[in-house]
PDB file of N, CA and C in Angstrom:
ATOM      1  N   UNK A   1     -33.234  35.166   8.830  1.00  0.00           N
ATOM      2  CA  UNK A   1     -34.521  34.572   8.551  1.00  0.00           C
ATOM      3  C   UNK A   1     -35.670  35.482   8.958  1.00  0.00           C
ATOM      4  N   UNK A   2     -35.525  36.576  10.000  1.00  0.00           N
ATOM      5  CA  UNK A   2     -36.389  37.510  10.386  1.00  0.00           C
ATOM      6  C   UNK A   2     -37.074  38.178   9.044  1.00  0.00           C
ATOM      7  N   UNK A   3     -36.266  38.051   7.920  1.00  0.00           N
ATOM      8  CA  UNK A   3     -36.792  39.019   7.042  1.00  0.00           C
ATOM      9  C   UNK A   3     -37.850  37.935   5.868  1.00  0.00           C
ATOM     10  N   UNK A   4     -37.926  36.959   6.377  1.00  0.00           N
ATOM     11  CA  UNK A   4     -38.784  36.193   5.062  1.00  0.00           C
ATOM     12  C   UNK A   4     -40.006  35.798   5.838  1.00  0.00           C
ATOM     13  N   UNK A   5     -41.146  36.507   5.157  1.00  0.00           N
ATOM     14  CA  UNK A   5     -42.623  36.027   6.299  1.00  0.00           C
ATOM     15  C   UNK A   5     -42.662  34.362   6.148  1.00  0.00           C
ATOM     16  N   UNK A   6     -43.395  34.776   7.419  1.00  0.00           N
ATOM     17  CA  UNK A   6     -43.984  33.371   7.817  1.00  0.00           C
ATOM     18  C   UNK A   6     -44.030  32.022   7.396  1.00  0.00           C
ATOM     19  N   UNK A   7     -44.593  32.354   6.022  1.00  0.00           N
ATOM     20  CA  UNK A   7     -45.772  31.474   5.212  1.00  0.00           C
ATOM     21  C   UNK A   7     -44.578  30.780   4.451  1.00  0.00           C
ATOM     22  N   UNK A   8     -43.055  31.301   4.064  1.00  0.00           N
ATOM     23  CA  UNK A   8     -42.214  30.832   3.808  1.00  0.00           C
ATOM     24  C   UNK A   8     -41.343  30.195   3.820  1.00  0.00           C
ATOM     25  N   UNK A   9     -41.423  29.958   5.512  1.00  0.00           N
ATOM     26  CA  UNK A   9     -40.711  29.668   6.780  1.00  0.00           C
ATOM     27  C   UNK A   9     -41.159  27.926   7.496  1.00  0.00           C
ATOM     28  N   UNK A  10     -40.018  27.053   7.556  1.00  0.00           N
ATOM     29  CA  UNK A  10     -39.829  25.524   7.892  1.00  0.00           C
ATOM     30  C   UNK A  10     -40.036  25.751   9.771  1.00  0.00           C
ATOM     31  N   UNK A  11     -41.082  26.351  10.545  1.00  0.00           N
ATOM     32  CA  UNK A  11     -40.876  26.468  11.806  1.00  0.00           C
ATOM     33  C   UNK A  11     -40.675  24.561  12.590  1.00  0.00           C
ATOM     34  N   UNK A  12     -40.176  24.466  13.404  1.00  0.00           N
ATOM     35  CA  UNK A  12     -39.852  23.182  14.148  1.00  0.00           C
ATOM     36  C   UNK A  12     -41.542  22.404  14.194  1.00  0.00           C
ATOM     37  N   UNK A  13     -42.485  22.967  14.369  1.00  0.00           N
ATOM     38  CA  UNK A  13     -43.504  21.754  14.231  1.00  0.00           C
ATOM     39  C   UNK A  13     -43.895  21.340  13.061  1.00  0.00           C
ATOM     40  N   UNK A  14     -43.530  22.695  12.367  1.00  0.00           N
ATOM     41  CA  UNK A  14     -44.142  21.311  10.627  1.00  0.00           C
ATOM     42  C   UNK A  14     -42.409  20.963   9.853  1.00  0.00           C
ATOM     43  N   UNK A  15     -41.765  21.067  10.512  1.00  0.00           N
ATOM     44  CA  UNK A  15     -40.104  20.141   9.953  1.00  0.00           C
ATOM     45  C   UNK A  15     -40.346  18.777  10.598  1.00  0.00           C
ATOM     46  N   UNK A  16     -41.067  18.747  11.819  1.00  0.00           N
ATOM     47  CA  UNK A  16     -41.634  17.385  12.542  1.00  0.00           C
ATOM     48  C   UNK A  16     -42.266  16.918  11.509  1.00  0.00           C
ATOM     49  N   UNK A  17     -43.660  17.474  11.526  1.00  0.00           N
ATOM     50  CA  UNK A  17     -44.745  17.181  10.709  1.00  0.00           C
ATOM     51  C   UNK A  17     -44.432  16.396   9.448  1.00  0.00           C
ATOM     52  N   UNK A  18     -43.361  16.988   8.517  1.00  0.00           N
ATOM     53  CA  UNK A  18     -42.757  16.963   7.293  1.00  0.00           C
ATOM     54  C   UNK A  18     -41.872  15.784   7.534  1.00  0.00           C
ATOM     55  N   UNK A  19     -41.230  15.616   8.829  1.00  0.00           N
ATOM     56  CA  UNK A  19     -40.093  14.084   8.955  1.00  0.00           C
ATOM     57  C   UNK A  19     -41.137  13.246   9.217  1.00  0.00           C
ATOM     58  N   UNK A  20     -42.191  13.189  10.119  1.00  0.00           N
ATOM     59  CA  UNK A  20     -43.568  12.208  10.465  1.00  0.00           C
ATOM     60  C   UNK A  20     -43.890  11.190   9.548  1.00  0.00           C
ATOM     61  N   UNK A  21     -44.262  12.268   8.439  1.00  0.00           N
ATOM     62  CA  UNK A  21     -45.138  11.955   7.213  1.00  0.00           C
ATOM     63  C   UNK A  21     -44.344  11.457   6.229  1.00  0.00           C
ATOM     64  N   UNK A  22     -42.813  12.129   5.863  1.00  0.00           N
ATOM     65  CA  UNK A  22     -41.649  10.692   5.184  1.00  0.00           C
ATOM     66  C   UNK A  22     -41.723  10.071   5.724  1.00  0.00           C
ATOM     67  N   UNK A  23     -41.629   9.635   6.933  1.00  0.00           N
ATOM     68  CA  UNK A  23     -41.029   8.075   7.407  1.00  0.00           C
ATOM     69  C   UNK A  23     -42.860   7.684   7.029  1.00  0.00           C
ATOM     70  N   UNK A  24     -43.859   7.809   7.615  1.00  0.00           N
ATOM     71  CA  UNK A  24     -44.999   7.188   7.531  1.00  0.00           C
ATOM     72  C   UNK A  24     -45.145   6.278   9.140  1.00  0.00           C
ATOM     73  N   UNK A  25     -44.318   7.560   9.873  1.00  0.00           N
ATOM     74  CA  UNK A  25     -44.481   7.163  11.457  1.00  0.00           C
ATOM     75  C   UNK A  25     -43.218   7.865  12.407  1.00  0.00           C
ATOM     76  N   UNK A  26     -43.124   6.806  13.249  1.00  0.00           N
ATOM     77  CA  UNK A  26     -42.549   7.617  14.276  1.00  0.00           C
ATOM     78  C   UNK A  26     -41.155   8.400  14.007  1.00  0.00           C
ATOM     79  N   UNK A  27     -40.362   9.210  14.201  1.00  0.00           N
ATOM     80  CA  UNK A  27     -39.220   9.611  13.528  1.00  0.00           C
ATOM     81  C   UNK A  27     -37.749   8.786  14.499  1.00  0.00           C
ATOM     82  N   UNK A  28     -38.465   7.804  15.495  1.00  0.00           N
ATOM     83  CA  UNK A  28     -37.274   7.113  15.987  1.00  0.00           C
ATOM     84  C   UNK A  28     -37.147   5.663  15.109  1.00  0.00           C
ATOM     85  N   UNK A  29     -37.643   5.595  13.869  1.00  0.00           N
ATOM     86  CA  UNK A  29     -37.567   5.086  13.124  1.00  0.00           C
ATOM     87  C   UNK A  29     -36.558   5.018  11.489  1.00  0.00           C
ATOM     88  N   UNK A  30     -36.182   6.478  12.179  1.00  0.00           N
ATOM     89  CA  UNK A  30     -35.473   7.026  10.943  1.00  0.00           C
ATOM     90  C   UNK A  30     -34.051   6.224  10.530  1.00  0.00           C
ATOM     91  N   UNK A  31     -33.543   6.102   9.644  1.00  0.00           N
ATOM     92  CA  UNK A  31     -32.564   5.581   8.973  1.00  0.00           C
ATOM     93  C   UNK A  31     -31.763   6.413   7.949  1.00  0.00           C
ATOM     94  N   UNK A  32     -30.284   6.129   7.195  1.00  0.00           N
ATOM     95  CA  UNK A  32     -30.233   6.335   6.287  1.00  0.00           C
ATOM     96  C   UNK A  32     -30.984   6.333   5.180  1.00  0.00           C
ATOM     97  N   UNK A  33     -31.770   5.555   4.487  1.00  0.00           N
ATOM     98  CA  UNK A  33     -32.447   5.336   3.438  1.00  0.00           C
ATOM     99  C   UNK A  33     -33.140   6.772   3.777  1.00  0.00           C
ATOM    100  N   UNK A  34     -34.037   7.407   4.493  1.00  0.00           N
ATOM    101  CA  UNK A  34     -35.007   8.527   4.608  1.00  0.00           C
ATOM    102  C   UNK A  34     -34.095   9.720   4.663  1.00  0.00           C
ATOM    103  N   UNK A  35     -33.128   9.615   5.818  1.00  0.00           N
ATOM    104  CA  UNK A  35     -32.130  10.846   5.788  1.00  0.00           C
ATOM    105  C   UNK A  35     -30.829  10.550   5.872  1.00  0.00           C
ATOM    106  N   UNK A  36     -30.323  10.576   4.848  1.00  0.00           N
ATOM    107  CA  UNK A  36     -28.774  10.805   4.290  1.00  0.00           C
ATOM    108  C   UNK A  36     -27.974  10.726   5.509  1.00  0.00           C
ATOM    109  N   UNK A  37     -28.206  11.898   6.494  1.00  0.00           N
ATOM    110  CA  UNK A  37     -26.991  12.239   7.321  1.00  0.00           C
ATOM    111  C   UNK A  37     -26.587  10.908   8.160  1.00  0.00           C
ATOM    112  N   UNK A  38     -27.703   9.716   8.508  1.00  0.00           N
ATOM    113  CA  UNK A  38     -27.541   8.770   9.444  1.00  0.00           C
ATOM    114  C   UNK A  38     -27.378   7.877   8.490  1.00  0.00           C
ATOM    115  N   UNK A  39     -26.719   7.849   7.546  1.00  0.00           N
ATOM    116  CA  UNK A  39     -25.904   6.420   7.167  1.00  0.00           C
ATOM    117  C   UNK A  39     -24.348   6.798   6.924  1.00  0.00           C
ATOM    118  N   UNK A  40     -23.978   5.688   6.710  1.00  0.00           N
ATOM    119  CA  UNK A  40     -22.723   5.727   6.129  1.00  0.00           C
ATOM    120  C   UNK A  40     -22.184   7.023   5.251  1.00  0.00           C
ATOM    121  N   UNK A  41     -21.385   8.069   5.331  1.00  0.00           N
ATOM    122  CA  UNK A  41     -21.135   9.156   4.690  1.00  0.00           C
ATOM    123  C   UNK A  41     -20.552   8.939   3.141  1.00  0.00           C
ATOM    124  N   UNK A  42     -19.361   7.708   3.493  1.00  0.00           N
ATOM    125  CA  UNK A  42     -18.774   8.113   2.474  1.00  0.00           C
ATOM    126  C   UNK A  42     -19.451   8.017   0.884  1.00  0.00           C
ATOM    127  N   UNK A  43     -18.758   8.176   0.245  1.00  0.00           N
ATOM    128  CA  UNK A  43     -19.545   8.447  -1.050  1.00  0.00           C
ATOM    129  C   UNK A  43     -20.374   9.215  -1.611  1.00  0.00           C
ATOM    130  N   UNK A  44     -20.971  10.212  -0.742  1.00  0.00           N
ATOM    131  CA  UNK A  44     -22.049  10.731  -0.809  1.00  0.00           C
ATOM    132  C   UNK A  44     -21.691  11.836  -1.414  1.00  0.00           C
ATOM    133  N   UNK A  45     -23.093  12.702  -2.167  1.00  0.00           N
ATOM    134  CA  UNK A  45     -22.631  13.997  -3.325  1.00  0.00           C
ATOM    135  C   UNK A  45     -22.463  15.089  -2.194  1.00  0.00           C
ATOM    136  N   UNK A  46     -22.074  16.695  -2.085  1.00  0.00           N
ATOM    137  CA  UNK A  46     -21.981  17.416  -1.468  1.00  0.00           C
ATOM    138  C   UNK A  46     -23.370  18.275  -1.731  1.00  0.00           C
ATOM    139  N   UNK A  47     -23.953  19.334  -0.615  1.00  0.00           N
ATOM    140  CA  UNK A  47     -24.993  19.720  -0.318  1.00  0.00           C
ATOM    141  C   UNK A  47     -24.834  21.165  -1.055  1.00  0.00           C
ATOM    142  N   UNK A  48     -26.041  22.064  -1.368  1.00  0.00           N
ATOM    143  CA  UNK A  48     -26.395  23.295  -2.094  1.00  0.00           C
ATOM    144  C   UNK A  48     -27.408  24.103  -1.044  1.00  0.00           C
ATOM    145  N   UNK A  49     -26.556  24.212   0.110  1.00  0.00           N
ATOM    146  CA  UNK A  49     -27.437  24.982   0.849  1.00  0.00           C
ATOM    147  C   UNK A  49     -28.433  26.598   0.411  1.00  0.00           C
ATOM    148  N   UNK A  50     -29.877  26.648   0.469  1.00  0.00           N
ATOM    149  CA  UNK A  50     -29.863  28.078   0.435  1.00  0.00           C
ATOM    150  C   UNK A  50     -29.947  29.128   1.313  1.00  0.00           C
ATOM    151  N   UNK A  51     -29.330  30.806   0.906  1.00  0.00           N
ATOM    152  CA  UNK A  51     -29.053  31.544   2.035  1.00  0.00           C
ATOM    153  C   UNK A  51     -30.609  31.451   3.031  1.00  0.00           C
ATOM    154  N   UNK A  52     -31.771  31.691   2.792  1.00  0.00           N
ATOM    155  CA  UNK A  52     -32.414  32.024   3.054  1.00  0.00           C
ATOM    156  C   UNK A  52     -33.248  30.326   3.375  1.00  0.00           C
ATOM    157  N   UNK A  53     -33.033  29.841   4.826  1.00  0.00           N
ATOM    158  CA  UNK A  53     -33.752  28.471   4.661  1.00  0.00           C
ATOM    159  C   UNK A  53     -33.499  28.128   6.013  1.00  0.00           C
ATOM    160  N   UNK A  54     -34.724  27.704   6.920  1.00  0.00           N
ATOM    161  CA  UNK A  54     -34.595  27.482   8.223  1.00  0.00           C
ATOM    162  C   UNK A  54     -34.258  25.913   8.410  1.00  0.00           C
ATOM    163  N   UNK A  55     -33.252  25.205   7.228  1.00  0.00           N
ATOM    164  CA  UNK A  55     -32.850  23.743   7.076  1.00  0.00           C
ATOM    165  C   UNK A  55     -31.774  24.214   6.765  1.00  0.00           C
ATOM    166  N   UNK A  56     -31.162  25.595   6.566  1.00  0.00           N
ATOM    167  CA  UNK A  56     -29.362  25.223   5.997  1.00  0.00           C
ATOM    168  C   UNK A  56     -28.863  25.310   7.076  1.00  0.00           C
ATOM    169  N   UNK A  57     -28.755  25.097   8.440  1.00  0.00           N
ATOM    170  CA  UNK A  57     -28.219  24.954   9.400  1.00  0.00           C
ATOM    171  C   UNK A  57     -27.958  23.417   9.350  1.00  0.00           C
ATOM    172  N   UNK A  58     -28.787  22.532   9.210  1.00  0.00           N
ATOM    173  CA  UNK A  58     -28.847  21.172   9.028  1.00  0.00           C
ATOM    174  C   UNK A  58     -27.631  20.711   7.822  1.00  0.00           C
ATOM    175  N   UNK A  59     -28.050  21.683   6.666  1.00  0.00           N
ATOM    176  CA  UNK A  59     -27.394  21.518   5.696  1.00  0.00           C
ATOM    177  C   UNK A  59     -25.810  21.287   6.052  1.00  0.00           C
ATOM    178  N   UNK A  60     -25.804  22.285   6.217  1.00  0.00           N
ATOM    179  CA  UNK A  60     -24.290  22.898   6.514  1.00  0.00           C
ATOM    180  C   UNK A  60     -23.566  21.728   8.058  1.00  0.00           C
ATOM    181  N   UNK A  61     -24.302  21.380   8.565  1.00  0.00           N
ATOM    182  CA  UNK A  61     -23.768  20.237   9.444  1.00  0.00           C
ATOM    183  C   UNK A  61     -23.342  19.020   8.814  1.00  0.00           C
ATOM    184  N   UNK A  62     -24.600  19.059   7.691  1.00  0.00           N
ATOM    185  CA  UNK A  62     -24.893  17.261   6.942  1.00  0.00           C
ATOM    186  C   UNK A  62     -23.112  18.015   5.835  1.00  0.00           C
ATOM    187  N   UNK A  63     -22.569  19.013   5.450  1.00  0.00           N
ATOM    188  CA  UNK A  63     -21.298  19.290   4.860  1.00  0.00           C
ATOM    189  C   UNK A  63     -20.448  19.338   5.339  1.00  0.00           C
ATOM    190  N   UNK A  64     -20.167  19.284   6.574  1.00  0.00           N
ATOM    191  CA  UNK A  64     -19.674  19.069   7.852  1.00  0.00           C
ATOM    192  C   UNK A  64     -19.004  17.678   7.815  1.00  0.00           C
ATOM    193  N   UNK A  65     -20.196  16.562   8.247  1.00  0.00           N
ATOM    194  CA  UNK A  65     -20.096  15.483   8.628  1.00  0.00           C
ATOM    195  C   UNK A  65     -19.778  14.937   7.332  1.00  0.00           C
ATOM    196  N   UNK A  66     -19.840  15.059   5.645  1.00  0.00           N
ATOM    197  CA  UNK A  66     -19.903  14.622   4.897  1.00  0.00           C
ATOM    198  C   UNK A  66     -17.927  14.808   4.501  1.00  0.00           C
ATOM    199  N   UNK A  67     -17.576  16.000   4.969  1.00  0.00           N
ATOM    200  CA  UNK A  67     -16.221  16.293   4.787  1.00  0.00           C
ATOM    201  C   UNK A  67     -15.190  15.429   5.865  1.00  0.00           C
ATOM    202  N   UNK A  68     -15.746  15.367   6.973  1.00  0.00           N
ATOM    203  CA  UNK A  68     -15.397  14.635   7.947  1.00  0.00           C
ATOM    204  C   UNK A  68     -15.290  13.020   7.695  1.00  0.00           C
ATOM    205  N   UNK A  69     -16.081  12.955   6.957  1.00  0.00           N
ATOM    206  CA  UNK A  69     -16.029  11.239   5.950  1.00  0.00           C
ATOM    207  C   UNK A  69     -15.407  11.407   4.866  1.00  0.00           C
ATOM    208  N   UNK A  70     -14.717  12.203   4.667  1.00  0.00           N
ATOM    209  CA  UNK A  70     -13.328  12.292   3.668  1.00  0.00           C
ATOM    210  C   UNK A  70     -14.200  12.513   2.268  1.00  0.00           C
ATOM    211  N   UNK A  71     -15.520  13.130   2.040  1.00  0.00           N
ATOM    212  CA  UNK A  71     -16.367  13.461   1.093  1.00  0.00           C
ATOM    213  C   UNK A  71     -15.913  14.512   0.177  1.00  0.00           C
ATOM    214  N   UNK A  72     -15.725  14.504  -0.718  1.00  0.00           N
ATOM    215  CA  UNK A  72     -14.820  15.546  -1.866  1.00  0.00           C
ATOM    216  C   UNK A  72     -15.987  16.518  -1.677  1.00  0.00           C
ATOM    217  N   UNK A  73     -16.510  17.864  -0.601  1.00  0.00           N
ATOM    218  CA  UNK A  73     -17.370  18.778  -0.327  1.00  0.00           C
ATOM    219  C   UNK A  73     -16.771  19.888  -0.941  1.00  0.00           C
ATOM    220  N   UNK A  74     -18.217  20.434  -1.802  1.00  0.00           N
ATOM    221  CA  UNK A  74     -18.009  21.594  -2.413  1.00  0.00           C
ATOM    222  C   UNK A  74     -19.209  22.323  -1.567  1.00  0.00           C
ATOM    223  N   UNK A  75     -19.393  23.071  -0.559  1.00  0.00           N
ATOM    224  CA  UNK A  75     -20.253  23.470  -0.042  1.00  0.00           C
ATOM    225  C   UNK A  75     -20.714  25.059  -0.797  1.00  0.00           C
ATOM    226  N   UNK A  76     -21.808  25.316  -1.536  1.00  0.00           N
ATOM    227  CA  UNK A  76     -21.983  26.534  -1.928  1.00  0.00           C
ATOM    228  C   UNK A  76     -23.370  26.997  -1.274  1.00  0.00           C
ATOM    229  N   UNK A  77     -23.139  28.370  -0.920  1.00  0.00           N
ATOM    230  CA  UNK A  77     -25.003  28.759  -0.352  1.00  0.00           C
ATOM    231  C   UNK A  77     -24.782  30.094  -1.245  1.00  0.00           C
ATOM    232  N   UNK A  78     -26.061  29.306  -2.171  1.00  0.00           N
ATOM    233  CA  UNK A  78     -26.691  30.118  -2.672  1.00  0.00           C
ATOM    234  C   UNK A  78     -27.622  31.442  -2.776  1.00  0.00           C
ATOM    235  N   UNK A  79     -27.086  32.799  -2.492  1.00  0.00           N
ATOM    236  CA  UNK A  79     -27.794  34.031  -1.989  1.00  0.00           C
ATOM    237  C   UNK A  79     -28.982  34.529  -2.285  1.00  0.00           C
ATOM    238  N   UNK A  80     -29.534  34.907  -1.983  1.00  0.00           N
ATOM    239  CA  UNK A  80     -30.865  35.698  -2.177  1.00  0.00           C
ATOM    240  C   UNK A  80     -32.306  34.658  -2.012  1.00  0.00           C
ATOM    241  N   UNK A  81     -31.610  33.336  -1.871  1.00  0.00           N
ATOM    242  CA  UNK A  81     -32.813  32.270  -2.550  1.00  0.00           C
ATOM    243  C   UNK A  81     -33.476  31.608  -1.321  1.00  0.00           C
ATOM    244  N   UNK A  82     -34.584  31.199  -1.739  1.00  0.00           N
ATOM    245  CA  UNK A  82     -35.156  30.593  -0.156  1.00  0.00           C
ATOM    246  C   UNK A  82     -35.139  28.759  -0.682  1.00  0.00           C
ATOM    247  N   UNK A  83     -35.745  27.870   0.251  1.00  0.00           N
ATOM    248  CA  UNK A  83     -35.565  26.492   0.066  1.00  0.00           C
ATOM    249  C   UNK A  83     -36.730  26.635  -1.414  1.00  0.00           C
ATOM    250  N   UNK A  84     -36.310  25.492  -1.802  1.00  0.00           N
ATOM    251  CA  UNK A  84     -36.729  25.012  -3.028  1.00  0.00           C
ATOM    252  C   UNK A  84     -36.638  25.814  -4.301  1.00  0.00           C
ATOM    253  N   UNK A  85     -35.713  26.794  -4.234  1.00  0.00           N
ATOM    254  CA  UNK A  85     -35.754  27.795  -4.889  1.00  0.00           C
ATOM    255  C   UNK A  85     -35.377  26.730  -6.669  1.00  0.00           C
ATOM    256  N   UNK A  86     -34.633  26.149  -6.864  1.00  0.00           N
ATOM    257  CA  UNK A  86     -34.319  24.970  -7.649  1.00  0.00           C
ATOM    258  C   UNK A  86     -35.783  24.434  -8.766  1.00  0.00           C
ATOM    259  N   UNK A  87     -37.208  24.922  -8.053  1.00  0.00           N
ATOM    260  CA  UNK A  87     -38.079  24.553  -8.647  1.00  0.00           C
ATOM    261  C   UNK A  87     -38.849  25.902  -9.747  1.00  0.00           C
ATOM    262  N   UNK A  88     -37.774  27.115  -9.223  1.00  0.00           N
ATOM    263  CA  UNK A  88     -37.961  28.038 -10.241  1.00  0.00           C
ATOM    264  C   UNK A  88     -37.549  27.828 -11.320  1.00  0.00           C
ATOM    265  N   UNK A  89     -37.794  28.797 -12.461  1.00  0.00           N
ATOM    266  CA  UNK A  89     -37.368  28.343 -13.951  1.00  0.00           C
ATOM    267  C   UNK A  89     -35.586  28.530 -13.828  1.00  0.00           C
ATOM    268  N   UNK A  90     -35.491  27.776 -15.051  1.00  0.00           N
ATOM    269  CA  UNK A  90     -34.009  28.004 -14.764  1.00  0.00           C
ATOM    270  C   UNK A  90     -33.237  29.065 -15.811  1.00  0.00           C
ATOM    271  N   UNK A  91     -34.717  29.821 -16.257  1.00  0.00           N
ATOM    272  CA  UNK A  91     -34.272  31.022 -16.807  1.00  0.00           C
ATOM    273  C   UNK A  91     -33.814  32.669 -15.737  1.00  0.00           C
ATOM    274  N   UNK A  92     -33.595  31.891 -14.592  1.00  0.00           N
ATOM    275  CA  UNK A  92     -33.439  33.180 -13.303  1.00  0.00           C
ATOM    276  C   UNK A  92     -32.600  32.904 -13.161  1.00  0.00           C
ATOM    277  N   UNK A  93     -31.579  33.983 -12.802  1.00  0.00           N
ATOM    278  CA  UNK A  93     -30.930  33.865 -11.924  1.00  0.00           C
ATOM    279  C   UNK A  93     -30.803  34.256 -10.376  1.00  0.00           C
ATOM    280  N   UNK A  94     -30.049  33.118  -9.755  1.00  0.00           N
ATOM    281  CA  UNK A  94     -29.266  32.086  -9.749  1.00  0.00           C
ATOM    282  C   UNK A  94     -29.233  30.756 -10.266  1.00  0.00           C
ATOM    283  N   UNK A  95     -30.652  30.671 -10.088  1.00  0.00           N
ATOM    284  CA  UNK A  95     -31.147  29.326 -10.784  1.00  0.00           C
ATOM    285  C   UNK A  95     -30.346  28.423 -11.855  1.00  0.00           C
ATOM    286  N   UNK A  96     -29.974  29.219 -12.720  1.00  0.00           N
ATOM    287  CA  UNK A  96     -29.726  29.187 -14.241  1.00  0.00           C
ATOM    288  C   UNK A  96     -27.898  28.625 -13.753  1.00  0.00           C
ATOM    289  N   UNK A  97     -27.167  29.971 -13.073  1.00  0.00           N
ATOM    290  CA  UNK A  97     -25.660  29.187 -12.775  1.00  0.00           C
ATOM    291  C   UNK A  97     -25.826  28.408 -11.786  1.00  0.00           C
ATOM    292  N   UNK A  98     -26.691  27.979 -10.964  1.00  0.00           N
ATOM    293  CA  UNK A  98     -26.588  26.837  -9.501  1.00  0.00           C
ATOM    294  C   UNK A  98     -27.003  25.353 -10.213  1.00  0.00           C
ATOM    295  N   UNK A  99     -27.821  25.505 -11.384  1.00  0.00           N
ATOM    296  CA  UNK A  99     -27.911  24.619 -12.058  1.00  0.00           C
ATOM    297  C   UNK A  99     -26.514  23.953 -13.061  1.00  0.00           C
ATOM    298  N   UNK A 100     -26.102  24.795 -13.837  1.00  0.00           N
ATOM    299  CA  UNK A 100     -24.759  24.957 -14.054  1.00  0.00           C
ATOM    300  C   UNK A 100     -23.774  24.074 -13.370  1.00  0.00           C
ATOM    301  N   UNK A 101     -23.602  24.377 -11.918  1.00  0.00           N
ATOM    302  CA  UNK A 101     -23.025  23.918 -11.252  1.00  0.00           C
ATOM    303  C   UNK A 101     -22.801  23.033 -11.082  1.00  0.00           C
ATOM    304  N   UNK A 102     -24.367  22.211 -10.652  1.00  0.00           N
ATOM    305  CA  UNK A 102     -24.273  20.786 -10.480  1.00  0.00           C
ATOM    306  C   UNK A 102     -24.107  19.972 -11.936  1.00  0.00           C
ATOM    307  N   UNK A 103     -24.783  21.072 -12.388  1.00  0.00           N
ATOM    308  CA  UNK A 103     -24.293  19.643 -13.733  1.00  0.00           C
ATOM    309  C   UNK A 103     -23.040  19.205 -14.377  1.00  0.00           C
ATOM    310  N   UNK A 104     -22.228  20.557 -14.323  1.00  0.00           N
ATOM    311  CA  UNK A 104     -20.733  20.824 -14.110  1.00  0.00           C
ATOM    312  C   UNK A 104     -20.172  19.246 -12.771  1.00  0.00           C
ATOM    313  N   UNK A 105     -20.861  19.516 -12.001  1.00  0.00           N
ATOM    314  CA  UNK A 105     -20.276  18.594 -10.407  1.00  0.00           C
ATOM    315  C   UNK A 105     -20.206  16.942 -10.969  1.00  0.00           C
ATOM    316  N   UNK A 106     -21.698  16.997 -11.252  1.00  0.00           N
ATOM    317  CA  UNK A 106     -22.283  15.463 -12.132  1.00  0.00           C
ATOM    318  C   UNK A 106     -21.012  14.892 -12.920  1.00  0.00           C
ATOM    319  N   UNK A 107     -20.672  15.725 -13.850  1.00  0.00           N
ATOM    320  CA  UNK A 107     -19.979  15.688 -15.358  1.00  0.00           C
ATOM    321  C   UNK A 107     -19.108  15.454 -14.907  1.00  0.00           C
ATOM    322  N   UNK A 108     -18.395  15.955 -13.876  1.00  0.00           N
ATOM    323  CA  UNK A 108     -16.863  15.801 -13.343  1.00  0.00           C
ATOM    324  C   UNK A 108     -16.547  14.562 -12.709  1.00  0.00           C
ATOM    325  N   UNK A 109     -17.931  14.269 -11.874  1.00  0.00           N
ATOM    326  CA  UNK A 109     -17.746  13.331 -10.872  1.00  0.00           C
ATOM    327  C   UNK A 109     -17.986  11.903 -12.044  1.00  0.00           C
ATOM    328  N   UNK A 110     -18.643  11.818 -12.883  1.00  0.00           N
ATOM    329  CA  UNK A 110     -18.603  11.098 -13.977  1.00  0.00           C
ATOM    330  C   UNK A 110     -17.285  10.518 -14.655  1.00  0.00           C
ATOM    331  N   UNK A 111     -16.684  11.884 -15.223  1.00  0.00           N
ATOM    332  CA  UNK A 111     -15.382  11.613 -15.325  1.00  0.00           C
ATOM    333  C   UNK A 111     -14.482  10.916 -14.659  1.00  0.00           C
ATOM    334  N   UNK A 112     -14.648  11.207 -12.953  1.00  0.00           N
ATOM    335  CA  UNK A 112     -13.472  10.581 -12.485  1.00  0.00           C
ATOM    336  C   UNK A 112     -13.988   9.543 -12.346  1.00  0.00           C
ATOM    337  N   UNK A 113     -14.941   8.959 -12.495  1.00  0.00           N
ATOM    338  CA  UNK A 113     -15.317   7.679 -12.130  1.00  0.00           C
ATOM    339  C   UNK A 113     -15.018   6.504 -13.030  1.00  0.00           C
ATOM    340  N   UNK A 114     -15.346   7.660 -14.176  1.00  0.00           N
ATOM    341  CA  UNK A 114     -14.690   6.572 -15.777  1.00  0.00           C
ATOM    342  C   UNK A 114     -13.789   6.137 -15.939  1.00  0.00           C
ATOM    343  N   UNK A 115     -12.463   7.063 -15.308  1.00  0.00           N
ATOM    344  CA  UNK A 115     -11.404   6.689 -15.091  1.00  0.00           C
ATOM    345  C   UNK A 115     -10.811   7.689 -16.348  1.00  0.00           C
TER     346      UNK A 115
END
């Protein structure tokens, strides 16, 4: 993370700031409904961590705990990319196959559901 300035960078007071302002208060308020990791696991889709993101540590725990709930986890971290990278066009790559992916994941998980 040393190598991505600042301005790019989730430092611990505005990841506060940023949980504060979802909940719309205190963060000992938090629940599943706001963050995934504190409810019930099972069922849940698997995570797209990116390499470059001072939250894929989180990530990679929340794939963790999600596998640990018997969660069919496909954990991929995506290289070169920083958080939100997903809101680039999806004429870039990675963009273009990480998109791929999930929709590939969707389609499958569809399938088995159909039976």
């Amino acid at each position: 993370m040393a190598e991505v300035p600042q301005i790019l960078r989730f430092p611990p007071a505005a990841t506060h700031s940023f949980n504060v302002n979802h909940l719309g208060g205190a963060i000992s308020s938090a629940d599943g409904y706001a963050f995934p990791a504190l409810a019930a696991l099972e069922g849940l889709c698997p995570a797209l961590p990116a390499e470059y993101d001072d939250l894929r540590a989180s990530g990679e725990a929340f794939s963790a705990a999600l596998a640990l709930a018997g969660v069919d986890v496909r954990q991929v971290q995506v290289k070169t990319m920083l958080h939100g990278f997903l809101n680039l066009p999806g004429t870039l790559e990675p963009v273009s196959a990480t998109l791929d992916l999930i929709a590939g994941t969707v389609a499958a998980t569809h399938e088995r559901i159909r039976g």
